[in-house]
N, C-alpha and C. Protein backbone atom coordinates (compact mmCIF):
# COMPACT_ATOMS: atom_id res chain seq x y z
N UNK A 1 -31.92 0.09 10.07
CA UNK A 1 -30.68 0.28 9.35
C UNK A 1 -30.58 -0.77 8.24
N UNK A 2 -30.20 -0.29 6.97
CA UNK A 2 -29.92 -1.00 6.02
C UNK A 2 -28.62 -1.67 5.67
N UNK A 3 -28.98 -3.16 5.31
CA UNK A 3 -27.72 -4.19 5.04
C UNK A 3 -26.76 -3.61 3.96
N UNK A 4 -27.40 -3.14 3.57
CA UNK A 4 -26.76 -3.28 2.01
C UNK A 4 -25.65 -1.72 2.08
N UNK A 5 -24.61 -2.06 1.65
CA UNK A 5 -23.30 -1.64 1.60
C UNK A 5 -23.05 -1.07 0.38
N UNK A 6 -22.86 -0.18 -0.17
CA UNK A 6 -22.77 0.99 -1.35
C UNK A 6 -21.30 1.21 -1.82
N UNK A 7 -20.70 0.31 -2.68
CA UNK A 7 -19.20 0.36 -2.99
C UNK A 7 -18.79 1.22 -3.99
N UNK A 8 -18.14 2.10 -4.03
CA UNK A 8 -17.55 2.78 -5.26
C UNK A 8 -16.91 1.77 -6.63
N UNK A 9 -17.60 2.10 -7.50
CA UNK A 9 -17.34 1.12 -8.94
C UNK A 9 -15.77 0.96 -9.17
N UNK A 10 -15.55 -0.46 -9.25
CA UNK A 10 -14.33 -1.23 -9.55
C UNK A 10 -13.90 0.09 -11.02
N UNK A 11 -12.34 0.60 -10.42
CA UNK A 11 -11.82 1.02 -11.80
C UNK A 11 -12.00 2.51 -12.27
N UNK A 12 -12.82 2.82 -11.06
CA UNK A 12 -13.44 4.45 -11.18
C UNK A 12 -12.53 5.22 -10.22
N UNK A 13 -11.92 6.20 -10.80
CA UNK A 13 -11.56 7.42 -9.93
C UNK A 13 -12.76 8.16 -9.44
N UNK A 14 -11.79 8.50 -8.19
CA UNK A 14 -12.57 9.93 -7.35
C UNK A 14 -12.82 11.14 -8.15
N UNK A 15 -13.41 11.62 -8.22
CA UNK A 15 -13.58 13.15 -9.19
C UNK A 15 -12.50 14.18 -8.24
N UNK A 16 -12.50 14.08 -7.45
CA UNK A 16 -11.65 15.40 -6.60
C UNK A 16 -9.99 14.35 -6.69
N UNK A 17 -9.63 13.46 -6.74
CA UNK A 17 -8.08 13.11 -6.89
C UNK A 17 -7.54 12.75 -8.53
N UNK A 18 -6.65 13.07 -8.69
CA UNK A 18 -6.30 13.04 -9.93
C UNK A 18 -5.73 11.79 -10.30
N UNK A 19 -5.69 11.29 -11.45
CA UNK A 19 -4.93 10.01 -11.46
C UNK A 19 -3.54 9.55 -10.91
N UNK A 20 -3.63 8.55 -10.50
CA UNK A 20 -2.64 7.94 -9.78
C UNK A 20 -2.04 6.99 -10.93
N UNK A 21 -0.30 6.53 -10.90
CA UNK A 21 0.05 5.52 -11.42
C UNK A 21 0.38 4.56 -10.57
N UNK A 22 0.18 3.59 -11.53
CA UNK A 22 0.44 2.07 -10.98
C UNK A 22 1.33 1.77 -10.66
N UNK A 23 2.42 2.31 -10.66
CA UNK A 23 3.63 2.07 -9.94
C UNK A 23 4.66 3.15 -10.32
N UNK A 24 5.97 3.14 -9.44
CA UNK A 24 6.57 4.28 -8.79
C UNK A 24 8.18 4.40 -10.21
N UNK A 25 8.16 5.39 -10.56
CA UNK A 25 9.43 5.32 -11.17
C UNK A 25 10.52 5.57 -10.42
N UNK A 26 11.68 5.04 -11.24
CA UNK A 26 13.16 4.66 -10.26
C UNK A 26 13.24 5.85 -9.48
N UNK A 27 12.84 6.66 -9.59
CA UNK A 27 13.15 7.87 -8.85
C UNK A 27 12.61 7.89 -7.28
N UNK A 28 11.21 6.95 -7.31
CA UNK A 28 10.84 7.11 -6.13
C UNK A 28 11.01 5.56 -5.57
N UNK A 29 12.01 5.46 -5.54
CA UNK A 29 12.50 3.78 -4.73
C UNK A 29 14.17 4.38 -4.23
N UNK A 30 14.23 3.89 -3.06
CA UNK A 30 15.33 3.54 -2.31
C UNK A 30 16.32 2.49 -2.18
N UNK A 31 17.15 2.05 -2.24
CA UNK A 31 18.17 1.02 -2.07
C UNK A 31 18.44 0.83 -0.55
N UNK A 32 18.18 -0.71 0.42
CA UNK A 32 18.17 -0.35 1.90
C UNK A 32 19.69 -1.16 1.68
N UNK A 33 19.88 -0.43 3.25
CA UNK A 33 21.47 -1.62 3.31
C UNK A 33 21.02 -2.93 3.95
N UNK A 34 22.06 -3.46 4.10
CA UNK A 34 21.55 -5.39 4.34
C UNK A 34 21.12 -5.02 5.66
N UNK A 35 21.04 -3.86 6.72
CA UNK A 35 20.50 -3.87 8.40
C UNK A 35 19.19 -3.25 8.16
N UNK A 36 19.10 -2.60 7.35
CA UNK A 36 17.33 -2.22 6.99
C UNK A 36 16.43 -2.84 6.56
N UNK A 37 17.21 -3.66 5.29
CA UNK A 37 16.68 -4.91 5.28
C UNK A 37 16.20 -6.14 5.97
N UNK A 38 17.27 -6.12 6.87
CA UNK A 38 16.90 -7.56 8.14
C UNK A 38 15.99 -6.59 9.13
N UNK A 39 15.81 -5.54 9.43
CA UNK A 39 14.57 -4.54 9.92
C UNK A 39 13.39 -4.49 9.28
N UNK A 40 13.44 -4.40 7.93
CA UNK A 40 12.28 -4.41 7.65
C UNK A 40 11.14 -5.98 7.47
N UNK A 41 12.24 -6.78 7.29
CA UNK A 41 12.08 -7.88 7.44
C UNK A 41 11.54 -8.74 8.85
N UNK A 42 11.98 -8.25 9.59
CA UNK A 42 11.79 -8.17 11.29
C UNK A 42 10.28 -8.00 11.38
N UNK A 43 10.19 -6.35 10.71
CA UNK A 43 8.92 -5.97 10.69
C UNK A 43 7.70 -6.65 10.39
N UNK A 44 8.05 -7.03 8.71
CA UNK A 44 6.91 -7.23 8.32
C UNK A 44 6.35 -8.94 9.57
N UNK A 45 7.79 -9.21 9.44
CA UNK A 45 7.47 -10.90 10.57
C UNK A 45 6.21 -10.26 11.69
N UNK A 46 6.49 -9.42 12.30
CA UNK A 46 5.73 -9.17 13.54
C UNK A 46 4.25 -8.90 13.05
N UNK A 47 4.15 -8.51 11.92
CA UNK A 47 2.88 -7.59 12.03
C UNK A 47 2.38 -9.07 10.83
N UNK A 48 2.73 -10.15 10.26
CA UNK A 48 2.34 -11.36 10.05
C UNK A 48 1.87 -12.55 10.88
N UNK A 49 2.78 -12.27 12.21
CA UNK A 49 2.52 -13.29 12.92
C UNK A 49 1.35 -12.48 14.10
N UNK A 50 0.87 -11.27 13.76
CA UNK A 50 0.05 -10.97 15.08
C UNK A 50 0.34 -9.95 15.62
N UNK A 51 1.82 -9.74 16.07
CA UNK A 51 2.75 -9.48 16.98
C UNK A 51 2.11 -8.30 17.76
């Protein structure tokens, strides 16, 4: 078996997915209330520390 690891080129799309953007317009973002917030916040803690 061979070491060597075969990476798809930095910066290259897939031929079968179409371009993606770099980030989401206002349309696709949510506003959480301050308890979703301290939830999601919760969250990310657990899955930082190990949990």
């Amino acid at each position: 078996m061979s070491d060597h690891v075969s990476r798809w080129p930095e910066r290259h799309s897939l031929p079968a997915l179409p371009q993606q953007r770099q980030t989401g317009s206002r349309s696709e973002s949510v506003e959480l209330t301050p308890e979703e917030a301290d939830a999601f916040a919760d969250l990310v803690r657990h899955f930082v520390d190990g949990g």
